[in-house]
PDB file of N, CA and C in Angstrom:
ATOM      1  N   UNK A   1       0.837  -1.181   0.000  1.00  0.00           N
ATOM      2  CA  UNK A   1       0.000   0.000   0.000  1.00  0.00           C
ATOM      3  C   UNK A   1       0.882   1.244   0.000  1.00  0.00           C
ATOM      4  N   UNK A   2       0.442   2.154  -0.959  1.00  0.00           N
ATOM      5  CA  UNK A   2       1.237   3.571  -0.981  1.00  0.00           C
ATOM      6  C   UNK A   2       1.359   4.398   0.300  1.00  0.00           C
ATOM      7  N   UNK A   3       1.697   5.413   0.722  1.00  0.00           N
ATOM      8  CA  UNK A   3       2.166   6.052   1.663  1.00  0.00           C
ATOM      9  C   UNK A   3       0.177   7.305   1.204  1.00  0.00           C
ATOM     10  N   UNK A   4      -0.680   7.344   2.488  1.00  0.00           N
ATOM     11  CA  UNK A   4      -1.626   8.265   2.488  1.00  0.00           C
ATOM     12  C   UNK A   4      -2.003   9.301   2.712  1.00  0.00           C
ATOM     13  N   UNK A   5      -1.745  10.339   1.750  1.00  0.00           N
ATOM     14  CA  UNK A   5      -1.673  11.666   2.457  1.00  0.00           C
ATOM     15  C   UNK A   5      -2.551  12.526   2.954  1.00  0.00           C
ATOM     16  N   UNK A   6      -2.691  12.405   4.049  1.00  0.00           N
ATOM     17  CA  UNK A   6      -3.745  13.518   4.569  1.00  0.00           C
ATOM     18  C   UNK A   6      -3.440  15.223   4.501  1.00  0.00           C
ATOM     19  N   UNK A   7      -4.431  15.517   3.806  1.00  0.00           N
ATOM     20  CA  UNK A   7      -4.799  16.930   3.275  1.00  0.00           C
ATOM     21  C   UNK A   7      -5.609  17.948   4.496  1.00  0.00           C
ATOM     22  N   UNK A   8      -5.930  19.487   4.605  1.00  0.00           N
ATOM     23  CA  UNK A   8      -7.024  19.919   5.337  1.00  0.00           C
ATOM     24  C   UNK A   8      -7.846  20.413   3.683  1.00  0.00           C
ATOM     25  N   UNK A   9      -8.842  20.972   4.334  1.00  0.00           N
ATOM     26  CA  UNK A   9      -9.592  20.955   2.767  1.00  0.00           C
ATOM     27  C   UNK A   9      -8.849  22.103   2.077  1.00  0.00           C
ATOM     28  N   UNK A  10      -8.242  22.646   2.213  1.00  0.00           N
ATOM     29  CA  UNK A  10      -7.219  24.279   1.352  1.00  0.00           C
ATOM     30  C   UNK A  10      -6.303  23.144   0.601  1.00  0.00           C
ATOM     31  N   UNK A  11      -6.024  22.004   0.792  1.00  0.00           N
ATOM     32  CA  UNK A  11      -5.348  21.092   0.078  1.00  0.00           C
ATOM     33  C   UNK A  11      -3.993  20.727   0.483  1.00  0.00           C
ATOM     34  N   UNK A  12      -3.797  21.465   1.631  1.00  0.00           N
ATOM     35  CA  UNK A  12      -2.545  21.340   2.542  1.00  0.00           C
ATOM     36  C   UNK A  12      -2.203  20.199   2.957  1.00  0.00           C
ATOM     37  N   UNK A  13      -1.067  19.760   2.443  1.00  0.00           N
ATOM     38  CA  UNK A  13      -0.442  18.353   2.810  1.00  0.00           C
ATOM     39  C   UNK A  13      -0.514  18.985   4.957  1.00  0.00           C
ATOM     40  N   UNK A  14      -0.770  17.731   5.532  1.00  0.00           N
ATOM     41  CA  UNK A  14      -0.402  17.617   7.196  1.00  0.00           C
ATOM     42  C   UNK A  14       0.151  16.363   7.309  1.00  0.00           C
ATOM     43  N   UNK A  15       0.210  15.647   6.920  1.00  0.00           N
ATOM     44  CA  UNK A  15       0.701  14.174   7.486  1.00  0.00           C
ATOM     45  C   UNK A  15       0.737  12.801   7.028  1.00  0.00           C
ATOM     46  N   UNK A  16       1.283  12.072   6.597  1.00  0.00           N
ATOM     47  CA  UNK A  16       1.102  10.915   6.193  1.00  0.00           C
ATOM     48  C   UNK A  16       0.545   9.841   7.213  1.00  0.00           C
ATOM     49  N   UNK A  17       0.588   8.490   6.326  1.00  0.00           N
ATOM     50  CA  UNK A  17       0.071   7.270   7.068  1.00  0.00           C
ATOM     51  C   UNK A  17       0.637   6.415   6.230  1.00  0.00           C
ATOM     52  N   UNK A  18       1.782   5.805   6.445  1.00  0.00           N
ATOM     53  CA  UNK A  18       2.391   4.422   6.385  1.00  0.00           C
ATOM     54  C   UNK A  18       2.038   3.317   6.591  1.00  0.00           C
ATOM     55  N   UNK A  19       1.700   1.967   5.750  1.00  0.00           N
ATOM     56  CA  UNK A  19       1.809   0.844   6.575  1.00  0.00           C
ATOM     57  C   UNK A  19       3.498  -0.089   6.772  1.00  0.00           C
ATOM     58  N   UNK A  20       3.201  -0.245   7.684  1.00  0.00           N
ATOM     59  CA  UNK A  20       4.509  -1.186   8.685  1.00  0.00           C
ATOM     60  C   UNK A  20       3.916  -2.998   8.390  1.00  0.00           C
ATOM     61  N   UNK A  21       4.751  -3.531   9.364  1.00  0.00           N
ATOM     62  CA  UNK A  21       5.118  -4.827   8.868  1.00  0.00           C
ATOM     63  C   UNK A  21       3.684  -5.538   9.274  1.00  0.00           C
ATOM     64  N   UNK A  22       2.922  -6.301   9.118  1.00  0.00           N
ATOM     65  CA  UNK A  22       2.118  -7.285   9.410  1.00  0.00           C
ATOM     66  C   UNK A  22       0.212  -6.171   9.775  1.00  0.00           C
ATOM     67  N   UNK A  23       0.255  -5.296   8.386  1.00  0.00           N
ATOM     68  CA  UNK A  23      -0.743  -4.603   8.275  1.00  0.00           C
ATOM     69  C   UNK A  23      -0.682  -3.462   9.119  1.00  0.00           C
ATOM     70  N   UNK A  24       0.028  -3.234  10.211  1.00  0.00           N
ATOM     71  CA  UNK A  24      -0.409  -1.548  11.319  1.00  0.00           C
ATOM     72  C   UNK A  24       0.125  -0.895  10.555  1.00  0.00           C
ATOM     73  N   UNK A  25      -0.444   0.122  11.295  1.00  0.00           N
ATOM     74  CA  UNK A  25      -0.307   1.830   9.977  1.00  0.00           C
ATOM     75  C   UNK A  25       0.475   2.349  11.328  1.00  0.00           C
ATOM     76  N   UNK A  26       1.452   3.755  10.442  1.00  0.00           N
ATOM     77  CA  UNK A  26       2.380   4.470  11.851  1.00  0.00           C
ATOM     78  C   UNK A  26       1.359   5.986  10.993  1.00  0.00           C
ATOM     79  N   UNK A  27       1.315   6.829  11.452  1.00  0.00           N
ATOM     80  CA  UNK A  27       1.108   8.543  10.884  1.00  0.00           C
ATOM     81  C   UNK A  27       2.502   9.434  11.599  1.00  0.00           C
ATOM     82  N   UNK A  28       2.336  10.389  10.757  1.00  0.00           N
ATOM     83  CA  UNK A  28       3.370  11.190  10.287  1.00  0.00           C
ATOM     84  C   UNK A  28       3.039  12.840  10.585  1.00  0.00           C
ATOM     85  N   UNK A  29       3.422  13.455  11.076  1.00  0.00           N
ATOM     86  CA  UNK A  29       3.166  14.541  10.489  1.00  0.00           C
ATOM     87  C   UNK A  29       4.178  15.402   9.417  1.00  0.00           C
ATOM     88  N   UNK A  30       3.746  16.727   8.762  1.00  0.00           N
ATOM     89  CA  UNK A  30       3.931  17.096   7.903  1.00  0.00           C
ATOM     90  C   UNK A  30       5.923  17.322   8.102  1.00  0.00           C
ATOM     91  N   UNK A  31       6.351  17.295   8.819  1.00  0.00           N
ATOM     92  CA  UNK A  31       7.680  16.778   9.173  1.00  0.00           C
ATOM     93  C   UNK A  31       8.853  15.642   9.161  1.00  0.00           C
ATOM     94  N   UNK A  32       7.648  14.805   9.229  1.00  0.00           N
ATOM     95  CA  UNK A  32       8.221  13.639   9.712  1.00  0.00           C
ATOM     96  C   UNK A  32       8.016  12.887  11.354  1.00  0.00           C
ATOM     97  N   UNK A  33       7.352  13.730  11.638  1.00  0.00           N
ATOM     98  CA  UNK A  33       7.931  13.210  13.285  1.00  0.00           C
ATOM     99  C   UNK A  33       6.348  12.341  13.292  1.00  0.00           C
ATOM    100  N   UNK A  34       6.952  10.992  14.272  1.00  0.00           N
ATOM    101  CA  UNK A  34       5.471  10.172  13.911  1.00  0.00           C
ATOM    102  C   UNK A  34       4.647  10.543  15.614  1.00  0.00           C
ATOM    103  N   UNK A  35       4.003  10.246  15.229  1.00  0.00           N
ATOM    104  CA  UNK A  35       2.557  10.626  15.845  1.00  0.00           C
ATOM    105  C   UNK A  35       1.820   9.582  16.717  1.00  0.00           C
ATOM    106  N   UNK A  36       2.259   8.360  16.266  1.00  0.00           N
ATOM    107  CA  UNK A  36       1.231   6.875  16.329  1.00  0.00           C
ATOM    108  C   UNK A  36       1.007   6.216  15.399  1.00  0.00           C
ATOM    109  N   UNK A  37       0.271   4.778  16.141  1.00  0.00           N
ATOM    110  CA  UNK A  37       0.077   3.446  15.255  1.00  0.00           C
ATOM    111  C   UNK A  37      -1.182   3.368  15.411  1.00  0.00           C
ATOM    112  N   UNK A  38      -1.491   2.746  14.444  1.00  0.00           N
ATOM    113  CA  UNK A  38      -3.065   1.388  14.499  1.00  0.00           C
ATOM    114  C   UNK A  38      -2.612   0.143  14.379  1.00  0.00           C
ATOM    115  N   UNK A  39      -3.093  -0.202  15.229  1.00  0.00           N
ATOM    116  CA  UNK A  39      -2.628  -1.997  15.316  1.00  0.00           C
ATOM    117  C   UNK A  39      -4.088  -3.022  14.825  1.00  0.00           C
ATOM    118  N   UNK A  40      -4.247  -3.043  13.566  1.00  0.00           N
ATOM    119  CA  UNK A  40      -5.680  -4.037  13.225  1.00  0.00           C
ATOM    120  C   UNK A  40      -5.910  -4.986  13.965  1.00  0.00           C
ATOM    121  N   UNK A  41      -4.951  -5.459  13.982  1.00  0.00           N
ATOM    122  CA  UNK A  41      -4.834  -6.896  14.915  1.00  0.00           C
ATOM    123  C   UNK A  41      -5.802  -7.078  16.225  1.00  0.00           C
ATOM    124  N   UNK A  42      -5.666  -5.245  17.075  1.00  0.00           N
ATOM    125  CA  UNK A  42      -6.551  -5.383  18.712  1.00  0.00           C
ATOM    126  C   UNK A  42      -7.526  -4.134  17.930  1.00  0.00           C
ATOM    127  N   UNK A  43      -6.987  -3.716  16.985  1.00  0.00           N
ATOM    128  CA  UNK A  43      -8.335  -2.561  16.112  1.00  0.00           C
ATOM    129  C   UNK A  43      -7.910  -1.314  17.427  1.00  0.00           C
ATOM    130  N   UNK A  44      -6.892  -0.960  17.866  1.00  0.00           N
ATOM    131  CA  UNK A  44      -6.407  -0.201  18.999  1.00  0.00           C
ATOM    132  C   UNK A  44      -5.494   1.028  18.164  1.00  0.00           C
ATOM    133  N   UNK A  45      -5.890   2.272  18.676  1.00  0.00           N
ATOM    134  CA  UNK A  45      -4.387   3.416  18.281  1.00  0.00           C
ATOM    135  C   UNK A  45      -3.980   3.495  19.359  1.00  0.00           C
ATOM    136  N   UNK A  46      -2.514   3.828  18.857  1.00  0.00           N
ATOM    137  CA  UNK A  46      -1.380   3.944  20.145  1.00  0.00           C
ATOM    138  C   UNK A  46      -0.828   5.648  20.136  1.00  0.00           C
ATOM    139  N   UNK A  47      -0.936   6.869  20.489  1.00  0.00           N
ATOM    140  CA  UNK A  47       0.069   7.876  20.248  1.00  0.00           C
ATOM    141  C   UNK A  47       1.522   7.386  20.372  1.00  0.00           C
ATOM    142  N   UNK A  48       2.739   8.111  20.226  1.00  0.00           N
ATOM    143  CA  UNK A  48       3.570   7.983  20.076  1.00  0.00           C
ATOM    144  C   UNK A  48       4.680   7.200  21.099  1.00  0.00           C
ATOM    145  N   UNK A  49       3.882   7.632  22.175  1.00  0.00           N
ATOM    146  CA  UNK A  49       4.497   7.136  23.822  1.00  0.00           C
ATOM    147  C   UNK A  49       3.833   5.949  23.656  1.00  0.00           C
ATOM    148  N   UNK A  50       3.385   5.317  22.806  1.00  0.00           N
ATOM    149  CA  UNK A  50       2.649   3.872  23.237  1.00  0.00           C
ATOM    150  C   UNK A  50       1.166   3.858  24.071  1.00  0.00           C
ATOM    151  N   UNK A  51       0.819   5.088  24.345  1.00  0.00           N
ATOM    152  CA  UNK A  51      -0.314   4.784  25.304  1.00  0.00           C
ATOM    153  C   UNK A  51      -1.772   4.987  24.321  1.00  0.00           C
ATOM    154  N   UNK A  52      -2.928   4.134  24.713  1.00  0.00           N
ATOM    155  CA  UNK A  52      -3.687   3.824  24.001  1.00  0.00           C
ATOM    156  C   UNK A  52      -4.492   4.935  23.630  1.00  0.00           C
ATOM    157  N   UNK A  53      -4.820   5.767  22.708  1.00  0.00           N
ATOM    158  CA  UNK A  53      -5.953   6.473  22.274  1.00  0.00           C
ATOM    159  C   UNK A  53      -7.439   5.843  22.269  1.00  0.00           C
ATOM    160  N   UNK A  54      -7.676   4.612  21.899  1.00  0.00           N
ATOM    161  CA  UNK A  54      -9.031   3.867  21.607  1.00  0.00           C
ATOM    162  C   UNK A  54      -8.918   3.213  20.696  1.00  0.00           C
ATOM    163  N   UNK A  55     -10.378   3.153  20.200  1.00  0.00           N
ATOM    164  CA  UNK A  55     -10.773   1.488  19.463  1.00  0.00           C
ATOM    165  C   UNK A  55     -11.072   2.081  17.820  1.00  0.00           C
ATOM    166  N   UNK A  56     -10.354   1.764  17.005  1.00  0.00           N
ATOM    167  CA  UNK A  56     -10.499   1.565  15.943  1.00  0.00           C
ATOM    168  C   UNK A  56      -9.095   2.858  14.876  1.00  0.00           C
ATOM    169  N   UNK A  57      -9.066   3.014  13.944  1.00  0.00           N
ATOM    170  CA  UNK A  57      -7.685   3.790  12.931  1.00  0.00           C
ATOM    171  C   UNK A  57      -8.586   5.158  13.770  1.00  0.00           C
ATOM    172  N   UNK A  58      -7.711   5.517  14.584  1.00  0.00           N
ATOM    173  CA  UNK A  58      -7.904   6.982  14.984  1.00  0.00           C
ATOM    174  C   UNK A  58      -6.516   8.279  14.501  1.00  0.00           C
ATOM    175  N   UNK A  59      -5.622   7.431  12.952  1.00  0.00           N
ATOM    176  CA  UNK A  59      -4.655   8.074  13.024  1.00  0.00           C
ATOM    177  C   UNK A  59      -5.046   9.237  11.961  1.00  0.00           C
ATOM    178  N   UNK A  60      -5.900   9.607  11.244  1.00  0.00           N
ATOM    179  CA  UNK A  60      -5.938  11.040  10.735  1.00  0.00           C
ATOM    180  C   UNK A  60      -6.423  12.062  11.554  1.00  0.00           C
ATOM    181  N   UNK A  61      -7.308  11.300  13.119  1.00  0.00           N
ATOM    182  CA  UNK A  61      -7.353  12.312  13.674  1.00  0.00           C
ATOM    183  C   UNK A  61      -6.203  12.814  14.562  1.00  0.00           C
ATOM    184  N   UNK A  62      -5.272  12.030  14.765  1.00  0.00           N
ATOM    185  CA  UNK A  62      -4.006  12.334  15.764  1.00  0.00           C
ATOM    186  C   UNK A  62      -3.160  13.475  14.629  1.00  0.00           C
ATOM    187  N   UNK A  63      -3.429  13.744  13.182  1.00  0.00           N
ATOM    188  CA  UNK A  63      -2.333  14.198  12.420  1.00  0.00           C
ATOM    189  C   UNK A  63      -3.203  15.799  12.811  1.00  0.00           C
ATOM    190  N   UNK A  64      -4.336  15.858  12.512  1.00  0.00           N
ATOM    191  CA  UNK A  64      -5.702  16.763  12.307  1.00  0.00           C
ATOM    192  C   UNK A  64      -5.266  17.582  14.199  1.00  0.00           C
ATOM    193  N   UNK A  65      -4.660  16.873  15.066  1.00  0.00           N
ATOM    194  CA  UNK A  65      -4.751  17.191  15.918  1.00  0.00           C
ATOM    195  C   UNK A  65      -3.231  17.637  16.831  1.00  0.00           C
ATOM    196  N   UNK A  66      -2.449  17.350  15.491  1.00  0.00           N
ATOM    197  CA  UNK A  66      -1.372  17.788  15.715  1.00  0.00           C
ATOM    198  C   UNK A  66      -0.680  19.523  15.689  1.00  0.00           C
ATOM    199  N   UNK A  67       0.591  20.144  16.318  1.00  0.00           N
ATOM    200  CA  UNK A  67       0.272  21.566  15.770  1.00  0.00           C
ATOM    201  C   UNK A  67       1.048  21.361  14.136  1.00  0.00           C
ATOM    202  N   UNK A  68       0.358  22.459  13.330  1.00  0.00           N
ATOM    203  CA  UNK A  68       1.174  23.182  12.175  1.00  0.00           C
ATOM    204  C   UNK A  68       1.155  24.074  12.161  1.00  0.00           C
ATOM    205  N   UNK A  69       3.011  23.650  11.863  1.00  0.00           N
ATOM    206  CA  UNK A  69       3.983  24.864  11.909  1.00  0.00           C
ATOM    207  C   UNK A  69       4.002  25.514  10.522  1.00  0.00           C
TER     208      UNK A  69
END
């Protein structure tokens, strides 16, 4: 799967979404610096420290909720 770029609607690149090894996705922001995972496997997001956000791909909102610089 290609690398997914999340846009705001002005068309502004903010962040990607990668998939990693055995289907989880990591997000990105418009930097580089990652943000968090989705793990399909428990259907769980992780922020960056590992600690759980909730149940299901909550990673365009972690990018949406990131600052831009």
């Amino acid at each position: 799967m290609a690398d997914q770029i999340v846009k705001d609607k002005t068309g502004q690149e903010l962040g990607t979404i990668r998939e990693l090894e055995f289907g989880k996705l990591e997000a990105f922001d418009r930097l580089g610096t990652a943000l968090g995972t989705y793990d399909p496997a428990t259907d769980k997001t992780y922020d960056r420290l590992g600690l759980e956000i909730g149940n299901g791909n909550r990673l365009a909102w972690l990018i949406f909720q990131s600052p831009q610089i």
